[in-house]
N, C-alpha and C. Protein backbone atom coordinates (compact mmCIF):
# COMPACT_ATOMS: atom_id res chain seq x y z
N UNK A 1 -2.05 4.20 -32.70
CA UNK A 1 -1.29 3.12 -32.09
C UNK A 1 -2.24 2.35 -31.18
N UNK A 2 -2.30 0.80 -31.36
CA UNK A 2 -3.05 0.15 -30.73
C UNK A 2 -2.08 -0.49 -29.63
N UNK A 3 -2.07 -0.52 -28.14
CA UNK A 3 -1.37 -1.20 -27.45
C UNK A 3 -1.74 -2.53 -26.79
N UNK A 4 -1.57 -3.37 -26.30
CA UNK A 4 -2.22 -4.38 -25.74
C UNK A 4 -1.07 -4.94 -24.63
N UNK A 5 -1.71 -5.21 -23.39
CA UNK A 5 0.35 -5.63 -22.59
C UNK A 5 -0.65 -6.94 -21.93
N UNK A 6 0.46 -7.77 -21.86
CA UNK A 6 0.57 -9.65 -21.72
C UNK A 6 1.23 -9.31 -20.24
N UNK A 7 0.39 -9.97 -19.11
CA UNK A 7 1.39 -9.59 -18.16
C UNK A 7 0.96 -10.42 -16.47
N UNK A 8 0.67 -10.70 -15.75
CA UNK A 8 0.41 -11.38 -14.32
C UNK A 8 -0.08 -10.76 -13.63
N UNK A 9 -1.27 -10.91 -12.70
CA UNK A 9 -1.73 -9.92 -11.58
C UNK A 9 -0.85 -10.15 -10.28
N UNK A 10 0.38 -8.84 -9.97
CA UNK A 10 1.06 -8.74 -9.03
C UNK A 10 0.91 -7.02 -8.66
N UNK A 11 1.40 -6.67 -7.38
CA UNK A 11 0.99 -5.50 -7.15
C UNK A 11 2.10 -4.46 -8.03
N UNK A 12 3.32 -5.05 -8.77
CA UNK A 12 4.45 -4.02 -9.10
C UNK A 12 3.78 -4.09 -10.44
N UNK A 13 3.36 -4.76 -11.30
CA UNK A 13 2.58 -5.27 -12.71
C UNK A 13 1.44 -4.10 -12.63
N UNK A 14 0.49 -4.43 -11.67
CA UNK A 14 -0.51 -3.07 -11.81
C UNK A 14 -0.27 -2.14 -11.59
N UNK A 15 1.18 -1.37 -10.85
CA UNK A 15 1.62 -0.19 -10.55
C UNK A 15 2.41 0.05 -11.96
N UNK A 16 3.03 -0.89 -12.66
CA UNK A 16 3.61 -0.32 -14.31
C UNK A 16 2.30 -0.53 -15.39
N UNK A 17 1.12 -1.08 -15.37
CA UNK A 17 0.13 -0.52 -16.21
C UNK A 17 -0.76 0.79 -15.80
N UNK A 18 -0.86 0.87 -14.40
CA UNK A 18 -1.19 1.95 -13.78
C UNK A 18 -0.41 3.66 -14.50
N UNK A 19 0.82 2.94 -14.53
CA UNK A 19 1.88 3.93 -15.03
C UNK A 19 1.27 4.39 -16.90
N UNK A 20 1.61 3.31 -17.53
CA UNK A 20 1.49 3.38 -18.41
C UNK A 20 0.23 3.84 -19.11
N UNK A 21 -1.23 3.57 -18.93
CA UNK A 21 -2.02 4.17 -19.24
C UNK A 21 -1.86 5.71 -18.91
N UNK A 22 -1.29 6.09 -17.74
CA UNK A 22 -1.38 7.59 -18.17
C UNK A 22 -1.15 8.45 -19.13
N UNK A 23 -0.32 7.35 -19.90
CA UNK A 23 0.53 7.82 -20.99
C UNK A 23 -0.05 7.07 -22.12
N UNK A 24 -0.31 6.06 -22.51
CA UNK A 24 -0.66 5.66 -23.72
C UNK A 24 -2.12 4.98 -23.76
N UNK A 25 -2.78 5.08 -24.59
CA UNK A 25 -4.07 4.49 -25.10
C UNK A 25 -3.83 2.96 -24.67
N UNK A 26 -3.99 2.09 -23.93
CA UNK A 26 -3.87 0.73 -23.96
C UNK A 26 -5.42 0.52 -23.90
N UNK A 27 -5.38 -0.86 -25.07
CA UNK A 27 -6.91 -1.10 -25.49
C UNK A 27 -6.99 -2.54 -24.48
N UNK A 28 -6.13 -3.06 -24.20
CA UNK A 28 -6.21 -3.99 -23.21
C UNK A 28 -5.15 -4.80 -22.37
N UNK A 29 -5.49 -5.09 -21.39
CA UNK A 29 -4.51 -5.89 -20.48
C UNK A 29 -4.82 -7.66 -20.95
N UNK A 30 -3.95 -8.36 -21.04
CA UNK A 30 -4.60 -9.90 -21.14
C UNK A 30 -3.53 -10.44 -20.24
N UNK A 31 -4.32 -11.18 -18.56
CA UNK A 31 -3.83 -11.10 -18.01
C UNK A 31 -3.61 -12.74 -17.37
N UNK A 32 -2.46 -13.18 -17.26
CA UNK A 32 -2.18 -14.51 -17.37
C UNK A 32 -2.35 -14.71 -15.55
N UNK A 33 -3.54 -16.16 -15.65
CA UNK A 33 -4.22 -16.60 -14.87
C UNK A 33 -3.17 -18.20 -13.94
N UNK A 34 -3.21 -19.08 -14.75
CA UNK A 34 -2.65 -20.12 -14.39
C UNK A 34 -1.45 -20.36 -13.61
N UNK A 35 -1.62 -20.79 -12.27
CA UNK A 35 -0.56 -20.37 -11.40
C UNK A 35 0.42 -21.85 -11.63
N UNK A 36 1.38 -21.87 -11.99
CA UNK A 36 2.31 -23.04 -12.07
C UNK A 36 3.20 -23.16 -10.69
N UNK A 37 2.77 -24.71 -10.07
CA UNK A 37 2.98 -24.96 -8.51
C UNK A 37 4.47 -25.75 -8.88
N UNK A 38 5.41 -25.24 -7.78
CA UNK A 38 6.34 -26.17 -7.90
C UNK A 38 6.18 -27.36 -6.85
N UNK A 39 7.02 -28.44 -6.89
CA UNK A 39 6.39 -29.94 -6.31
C UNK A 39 7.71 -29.66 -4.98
N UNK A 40 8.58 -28.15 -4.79
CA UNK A 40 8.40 -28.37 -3.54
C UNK A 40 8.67 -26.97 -2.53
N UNK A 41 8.84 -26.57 -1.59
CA UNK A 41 8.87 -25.27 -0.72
C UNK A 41 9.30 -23.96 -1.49
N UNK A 42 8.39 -22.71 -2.54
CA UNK A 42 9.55 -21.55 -3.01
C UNK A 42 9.37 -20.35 -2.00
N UNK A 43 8.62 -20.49 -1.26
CA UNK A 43 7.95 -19.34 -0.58
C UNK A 43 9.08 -19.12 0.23
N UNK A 44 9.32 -17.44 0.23
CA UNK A 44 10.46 -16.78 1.22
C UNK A 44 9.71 -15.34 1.95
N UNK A 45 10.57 -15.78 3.12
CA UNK A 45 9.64 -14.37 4.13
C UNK A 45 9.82 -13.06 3.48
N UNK A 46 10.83 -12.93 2.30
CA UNK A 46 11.23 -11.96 1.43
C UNK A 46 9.45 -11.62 0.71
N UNK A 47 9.15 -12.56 -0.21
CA UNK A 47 7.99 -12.26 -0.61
C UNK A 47 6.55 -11.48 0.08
N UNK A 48 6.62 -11.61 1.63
CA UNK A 48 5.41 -10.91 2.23
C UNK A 48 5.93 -9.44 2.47
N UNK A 49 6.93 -9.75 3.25
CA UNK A 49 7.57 -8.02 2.85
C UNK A 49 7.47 -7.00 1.68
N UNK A 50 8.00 -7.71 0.05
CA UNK A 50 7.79 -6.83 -1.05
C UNK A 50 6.28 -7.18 -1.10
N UNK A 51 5.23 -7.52 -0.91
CA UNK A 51 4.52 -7.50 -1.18
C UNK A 51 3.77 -6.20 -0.57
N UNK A 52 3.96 -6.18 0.68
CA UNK A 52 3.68 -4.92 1.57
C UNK A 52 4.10 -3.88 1.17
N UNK A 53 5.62 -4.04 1.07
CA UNK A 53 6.15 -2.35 0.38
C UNK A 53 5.82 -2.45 -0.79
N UNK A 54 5.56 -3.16 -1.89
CA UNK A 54 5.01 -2.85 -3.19
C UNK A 54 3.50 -1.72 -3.05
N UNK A 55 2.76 -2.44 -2.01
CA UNK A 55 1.45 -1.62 -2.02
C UNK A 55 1.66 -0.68 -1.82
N UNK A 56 2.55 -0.16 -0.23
CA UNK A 56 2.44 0.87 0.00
C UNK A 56 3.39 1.85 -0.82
N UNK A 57 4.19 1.12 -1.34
CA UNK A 57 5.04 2.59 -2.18
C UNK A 57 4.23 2.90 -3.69
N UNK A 58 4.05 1.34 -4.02
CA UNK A 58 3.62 2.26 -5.72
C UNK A 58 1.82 2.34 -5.23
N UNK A 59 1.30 1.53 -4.43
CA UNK A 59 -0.13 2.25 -4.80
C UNK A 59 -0.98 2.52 -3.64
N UNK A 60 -0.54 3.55 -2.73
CA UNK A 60 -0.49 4.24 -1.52
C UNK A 60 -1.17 3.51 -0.96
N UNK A 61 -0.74 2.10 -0.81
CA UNK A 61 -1.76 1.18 0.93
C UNK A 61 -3.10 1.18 0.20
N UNK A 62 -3.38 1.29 -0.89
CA UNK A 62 -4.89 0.67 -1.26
C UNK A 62 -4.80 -0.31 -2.31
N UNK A 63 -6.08 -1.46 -2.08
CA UNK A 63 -5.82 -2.62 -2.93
C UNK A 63 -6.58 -2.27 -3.98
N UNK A 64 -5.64 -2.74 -4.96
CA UNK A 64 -5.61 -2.09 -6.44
C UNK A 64 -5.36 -2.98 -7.50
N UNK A 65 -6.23 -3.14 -8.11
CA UNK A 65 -6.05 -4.43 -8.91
C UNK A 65 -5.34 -3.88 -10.01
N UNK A 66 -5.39 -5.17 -11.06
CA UNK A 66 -5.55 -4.38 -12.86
C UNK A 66 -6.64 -4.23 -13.44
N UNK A 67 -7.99 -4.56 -13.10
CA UNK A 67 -9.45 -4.16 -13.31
C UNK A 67 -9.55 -2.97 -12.94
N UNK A 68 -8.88 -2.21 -11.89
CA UNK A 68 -9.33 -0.96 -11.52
C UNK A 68 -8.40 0.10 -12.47
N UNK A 69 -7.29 -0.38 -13.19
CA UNK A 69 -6.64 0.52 -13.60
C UNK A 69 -6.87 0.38 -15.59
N UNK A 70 -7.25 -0.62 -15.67
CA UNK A 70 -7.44 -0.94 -17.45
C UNK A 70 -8.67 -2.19 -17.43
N UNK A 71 -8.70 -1.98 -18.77
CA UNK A 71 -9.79 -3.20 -19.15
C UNK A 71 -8.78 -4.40 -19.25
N UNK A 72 -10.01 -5.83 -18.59
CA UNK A 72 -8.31 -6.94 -18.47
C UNK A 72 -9.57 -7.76 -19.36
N UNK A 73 -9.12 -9.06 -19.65
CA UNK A 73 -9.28 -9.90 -20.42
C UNK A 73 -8.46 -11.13 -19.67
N UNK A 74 -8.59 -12.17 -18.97
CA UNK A 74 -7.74 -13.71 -18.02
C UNK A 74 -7.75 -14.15 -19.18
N UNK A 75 -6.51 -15.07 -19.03
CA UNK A 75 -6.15 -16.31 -20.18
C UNK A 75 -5.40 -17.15 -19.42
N UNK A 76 -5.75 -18.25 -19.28
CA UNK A 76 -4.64 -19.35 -18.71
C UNK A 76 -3.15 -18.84 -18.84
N UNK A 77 -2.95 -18.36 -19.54
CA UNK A 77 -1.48 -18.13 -20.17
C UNK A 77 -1.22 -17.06 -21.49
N UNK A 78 -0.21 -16.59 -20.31
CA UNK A 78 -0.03 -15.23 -22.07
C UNK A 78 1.03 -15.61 -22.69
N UNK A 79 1.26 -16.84 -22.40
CA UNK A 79 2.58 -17.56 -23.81
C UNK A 79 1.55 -17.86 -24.75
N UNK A 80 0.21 -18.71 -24.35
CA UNK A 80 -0.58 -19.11 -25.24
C UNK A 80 -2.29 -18.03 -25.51
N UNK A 81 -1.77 -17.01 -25.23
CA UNK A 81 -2.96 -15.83 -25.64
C UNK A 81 -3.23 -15.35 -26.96
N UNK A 82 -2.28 -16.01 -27.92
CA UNK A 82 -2.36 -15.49 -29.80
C UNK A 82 -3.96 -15.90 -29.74
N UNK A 83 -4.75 -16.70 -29.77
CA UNK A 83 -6.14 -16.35 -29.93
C UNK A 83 -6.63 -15.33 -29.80
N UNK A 84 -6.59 -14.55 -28.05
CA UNK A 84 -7.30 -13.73 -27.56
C UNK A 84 -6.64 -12.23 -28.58
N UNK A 85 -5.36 -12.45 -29.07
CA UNK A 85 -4.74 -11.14 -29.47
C UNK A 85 -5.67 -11.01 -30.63
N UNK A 86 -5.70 -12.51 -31.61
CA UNK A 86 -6.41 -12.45 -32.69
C UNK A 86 -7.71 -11.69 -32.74
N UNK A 87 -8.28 -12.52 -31.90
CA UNK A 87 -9.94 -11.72 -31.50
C UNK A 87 -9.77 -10.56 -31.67
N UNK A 88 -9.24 -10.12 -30.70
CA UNK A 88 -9.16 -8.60 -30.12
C UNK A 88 -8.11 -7.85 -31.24
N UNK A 89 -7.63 -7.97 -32.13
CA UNK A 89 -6.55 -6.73 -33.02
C UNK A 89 -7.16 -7.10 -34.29
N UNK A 90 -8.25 -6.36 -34.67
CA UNK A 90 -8.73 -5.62 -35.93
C UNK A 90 -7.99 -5.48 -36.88
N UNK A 91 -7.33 -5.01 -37.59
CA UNK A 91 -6.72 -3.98 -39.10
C UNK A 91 -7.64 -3.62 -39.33
């Protein structure tokens, strides 16, 4: 089984590939880069909070990427990553 996961660098994202490699062979992360701005205020004091308890619950207060947990591969976008899958998935 070849796995490959399409997914965003956030701290709950690297705590479920973190997860998942323990368990399965994943041959790669392809990890969507391009931040899409909205034209006006989304930011909530909610977001610095989970961001804090994200670290400290799933990846004990240390900064932890998805480079440290799998091999990644950036793509502007993992709607538009069928290239990179191409490259990368053999038969």
């Amino acid at each position: 089984m070849r796995i490959i996961i399409l997914t965003t660098e956030t701290t709950h994202r690297t705590y479920f590939v973190s997860e998942v490699v323990k368990v399965f062979p994943v041959e790669k992360v392809l990890v969507g880069c391009k931040e899409v701005k909205a034209p006006f205020e989304i930011f909530h004091p909610y977001e610095k909070f989970r961001d804090s308890y994200e670290k400290d619950i799933f990846l004990c207060g240390k900064d932890t990427s998805l480079a440290d947990v799998s091999s990644i591969t950036k793509v502007n976008s993992v709607n538009g990553s069928l290239f990179h899958l191409k490259r990368t998935i053999v038969c």
